[in-house]
Protein backbone atom coordinates (compact mmCIF):
# COMPACT_ATOMS: atom_id res chain seq x y z
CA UNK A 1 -10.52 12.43 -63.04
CA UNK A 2 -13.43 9.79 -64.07
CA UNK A 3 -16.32 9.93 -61.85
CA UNK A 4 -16.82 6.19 -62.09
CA UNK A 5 -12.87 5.89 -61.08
CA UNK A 6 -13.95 7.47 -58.01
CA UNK A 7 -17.25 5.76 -57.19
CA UNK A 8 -14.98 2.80 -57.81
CA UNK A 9 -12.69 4.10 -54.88
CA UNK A 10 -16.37 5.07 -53.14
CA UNK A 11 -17.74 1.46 -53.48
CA UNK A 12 -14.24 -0.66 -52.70
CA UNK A 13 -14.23 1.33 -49.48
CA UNK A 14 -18.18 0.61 -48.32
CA UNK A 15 -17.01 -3.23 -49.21
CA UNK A 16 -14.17 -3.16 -46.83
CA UNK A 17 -16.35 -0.86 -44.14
CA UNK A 18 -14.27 2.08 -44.49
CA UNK A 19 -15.16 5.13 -42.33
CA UNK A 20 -14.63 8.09 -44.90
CA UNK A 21 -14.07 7.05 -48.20
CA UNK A 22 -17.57 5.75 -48.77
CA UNK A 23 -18.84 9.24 -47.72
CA UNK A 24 -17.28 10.56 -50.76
CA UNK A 25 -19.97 12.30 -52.80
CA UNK A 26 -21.07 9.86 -55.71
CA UNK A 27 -21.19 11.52 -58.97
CA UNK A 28 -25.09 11.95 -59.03
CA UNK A 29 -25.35 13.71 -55.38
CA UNK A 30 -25.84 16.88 -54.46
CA UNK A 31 -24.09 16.38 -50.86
CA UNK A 32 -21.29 18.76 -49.70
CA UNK A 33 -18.77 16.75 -47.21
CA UNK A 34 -16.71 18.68 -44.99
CA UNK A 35 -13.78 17.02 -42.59
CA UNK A 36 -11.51 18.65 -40.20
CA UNK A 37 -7.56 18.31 -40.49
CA UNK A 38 -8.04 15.17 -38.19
CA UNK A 39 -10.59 13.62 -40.50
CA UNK A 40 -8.55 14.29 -43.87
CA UNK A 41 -5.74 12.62 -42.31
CA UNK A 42 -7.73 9.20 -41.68
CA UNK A 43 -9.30 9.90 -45.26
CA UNK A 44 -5.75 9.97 -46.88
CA UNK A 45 -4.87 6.95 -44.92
CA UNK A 46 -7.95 4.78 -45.52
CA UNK A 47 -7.18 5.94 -49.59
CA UNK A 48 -3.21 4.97 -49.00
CA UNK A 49 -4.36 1.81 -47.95
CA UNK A 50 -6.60 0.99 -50.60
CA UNK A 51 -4.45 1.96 -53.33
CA UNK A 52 -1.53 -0.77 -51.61
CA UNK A 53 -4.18 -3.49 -51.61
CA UNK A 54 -5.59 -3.03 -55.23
CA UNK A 55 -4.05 -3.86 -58.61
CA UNK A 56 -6.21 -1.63 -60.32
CA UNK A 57 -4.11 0.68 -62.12
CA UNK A 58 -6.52 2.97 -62.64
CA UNK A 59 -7.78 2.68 -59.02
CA UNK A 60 -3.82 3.64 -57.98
CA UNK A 61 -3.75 6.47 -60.04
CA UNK A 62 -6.87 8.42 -58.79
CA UNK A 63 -5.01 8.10 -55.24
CA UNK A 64 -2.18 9.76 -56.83
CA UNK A 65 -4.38 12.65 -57.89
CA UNK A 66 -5.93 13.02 -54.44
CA UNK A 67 -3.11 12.17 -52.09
CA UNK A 68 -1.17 15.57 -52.72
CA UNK A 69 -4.73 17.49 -52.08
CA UNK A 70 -5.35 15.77 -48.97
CA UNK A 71 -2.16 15.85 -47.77
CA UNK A 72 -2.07 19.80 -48.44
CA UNK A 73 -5.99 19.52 -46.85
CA UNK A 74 -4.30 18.00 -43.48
CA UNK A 75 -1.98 20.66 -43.10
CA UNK A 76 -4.43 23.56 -43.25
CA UNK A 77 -8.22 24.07 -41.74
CA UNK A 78 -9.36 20.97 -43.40
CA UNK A 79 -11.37 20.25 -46.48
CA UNK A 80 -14.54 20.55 -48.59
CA UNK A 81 -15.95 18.66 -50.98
CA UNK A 82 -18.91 19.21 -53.06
């Protein structure tokens, strides 16, 4: 997946004050995020919603990608991401 897709997805979610989303690591940072089962639950729902209020094609399919890892991510110990 692009990194400027998902800076995209970064940056629409600092515009509409998202709590997680914007903490995804932008493409040129060397910061490791780690969330509990709890927190990749409210990341997967802060992406869902997102992807229903854009028509960005492209936008909708990087929350395709991710979706099915975070939803895996929510069942388990939770999730890294470097």
């Amino acid at each position: 997946m692009a990194d400027r897709l998902v800076d995209r997805l970064r940056l629409l979610g600092a515009a509409y004050e998202l709590h997680l989303v914007p903490l995804l690591p932008a493409r040129d940072e060397t910061v490791t995020l780690e969330l509990n089962a709890a927190q990749v639950r409210n990341l997967r729902d802060e992406i869902e919603w997102l992807a229903d209020l854009v028509s960005d094609a492209a936008l909708v399919q990087v929350a395709t990608t991710i979706l099915p890892v975070l939803r895996t991510a929510e069942r388990g110990s939770g999730l890294r991401v470097d």
